[in-house]
C-alpha atoms as a PDB file:
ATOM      1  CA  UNK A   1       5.582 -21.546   7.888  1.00  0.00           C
ATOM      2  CA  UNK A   2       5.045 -18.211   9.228  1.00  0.00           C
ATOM      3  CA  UNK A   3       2.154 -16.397   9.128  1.00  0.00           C
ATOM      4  CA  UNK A   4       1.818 -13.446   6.922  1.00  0.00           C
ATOM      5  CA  UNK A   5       1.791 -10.306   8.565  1.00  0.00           C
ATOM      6  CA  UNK A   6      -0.546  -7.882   6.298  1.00  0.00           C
ATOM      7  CA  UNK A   7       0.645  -3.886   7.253  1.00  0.00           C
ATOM      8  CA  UNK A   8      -2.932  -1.855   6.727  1.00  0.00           C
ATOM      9  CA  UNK A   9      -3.120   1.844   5.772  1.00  0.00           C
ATOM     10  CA  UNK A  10      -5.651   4.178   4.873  1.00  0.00           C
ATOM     11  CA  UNK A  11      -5.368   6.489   2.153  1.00  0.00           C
ATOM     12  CA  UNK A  12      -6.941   9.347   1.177  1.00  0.00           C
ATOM     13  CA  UNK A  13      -8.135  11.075  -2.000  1.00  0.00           C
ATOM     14  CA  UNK A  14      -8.862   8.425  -3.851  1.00  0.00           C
ATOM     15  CA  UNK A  15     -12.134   8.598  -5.741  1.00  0.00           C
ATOM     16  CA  UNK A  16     -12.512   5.833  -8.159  1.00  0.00           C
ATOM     17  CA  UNK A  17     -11.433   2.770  -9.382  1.00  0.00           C
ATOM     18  CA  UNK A  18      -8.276   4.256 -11.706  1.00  0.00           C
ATOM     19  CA  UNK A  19      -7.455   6.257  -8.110  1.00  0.00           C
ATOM     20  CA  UNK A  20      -7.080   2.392  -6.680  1.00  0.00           C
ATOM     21  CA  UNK A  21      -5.189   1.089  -9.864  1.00  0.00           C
ATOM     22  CA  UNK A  22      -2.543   3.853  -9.477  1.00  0.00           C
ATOM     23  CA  UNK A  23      -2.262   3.078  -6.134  1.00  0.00           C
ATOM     24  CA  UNK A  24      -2.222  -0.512  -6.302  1.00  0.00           C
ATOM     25  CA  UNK A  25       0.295  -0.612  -8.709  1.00  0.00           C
ATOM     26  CA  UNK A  26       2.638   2.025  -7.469  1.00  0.00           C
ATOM     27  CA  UNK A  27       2.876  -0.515  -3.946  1.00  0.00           C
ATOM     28  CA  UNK A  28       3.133  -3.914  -6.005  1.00  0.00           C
ATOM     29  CA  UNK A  29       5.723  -2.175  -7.678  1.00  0.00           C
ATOM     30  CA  UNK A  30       7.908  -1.236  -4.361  1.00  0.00           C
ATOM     31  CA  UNK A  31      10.290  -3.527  -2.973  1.00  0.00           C
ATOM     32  CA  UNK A  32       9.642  -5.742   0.066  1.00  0.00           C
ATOM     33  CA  UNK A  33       5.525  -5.500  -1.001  1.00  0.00           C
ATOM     34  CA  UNK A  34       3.761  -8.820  -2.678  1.00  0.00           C
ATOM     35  CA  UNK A  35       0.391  -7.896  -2.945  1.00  0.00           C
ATOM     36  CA  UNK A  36      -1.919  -4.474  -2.311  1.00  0.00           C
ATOM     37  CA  UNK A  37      -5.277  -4.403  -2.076  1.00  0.00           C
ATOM     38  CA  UNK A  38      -7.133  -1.155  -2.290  1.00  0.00           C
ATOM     39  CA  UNK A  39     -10.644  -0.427  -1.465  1.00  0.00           C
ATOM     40  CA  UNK A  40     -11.483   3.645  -2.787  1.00  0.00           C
ATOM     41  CA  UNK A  41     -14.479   3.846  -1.594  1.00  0.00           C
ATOM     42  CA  UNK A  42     -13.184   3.069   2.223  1.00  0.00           C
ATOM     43  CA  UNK A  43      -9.648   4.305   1.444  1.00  0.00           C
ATOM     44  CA  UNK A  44      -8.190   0.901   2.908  1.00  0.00           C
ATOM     45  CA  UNK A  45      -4.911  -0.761   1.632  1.00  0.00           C
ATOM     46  CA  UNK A  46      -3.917  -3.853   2.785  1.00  0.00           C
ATOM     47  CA  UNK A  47      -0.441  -4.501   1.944  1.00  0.00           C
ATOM     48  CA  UNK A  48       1.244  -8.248   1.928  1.00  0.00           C
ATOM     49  CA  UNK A  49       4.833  -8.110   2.363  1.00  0.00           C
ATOM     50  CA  UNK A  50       6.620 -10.476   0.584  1.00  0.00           C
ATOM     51  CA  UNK A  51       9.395 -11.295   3.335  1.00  0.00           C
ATOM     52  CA  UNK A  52      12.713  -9.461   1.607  1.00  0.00           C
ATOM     53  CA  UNK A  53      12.161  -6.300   3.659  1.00  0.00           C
ATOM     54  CA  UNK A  54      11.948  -6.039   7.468  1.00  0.00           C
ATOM     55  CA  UNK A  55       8.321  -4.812   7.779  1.00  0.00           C
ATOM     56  CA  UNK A  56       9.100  -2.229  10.657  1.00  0.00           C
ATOM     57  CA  UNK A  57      10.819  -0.290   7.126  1.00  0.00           C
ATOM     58  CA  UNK A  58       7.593  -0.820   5.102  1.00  0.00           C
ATOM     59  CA  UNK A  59       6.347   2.488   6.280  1.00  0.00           C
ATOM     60  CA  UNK A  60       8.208   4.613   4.275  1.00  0.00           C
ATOM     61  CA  UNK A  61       7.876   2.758   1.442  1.00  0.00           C
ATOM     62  CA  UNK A  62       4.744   2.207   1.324  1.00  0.00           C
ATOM     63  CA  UNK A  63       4.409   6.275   2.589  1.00  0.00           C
ATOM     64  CA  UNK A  64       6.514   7.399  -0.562  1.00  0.00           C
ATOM     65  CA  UNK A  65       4.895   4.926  -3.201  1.00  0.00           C
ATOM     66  CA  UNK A  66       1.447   6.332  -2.167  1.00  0.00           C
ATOM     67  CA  UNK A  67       2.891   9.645  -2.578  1.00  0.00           C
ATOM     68  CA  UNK A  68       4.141   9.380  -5.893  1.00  0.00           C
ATOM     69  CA  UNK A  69       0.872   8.763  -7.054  1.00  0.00           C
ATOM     70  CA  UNK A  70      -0.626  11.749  -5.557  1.00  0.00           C
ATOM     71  CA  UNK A  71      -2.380  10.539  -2.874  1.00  0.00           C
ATOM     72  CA  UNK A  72      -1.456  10.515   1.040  1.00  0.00           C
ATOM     73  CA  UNK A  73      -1.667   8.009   3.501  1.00  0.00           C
ATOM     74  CA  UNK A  74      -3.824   9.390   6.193  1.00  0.00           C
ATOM     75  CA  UNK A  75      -2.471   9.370  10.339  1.00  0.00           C
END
């Protein structure tokens, strides 16, 4: 079994716990992601991939669900 590579981001302007929900959901909701974990107060997501989806194209997905909810991922 291969070990699971976890892609980390940080994002920013997220303030609260709904800030992480929106977030968190938005991700688990994107093709090629299994599980997000988002910490507000650090903005740190760790995202799971769930092995459909080359994770060298992850970026932009996880880039554009982030986006949709408002928030950016920082550089």
């Amino acid at each position: 079994m291969a070990q699971e590579q976890i892609v980390t981001v940080n994002v920013s302007g997220m303030t609260c716990g709904g800030c992480a929900g929106k977030v968190k959901a938005a991700l688990e909701s994107t093709d090629g992601i299994e599980v997000a974990t988002v910490d507000h107060t650090t903005g740190r997501v760790d995202v799971t991939p769930d092995g459909t989806v080359p994770v060298s194209d992850l970026e932009f997905s996880i880039d554009e669900a982030v986006s949709s909810t408002g928030y950016t991922v920082a550089s």
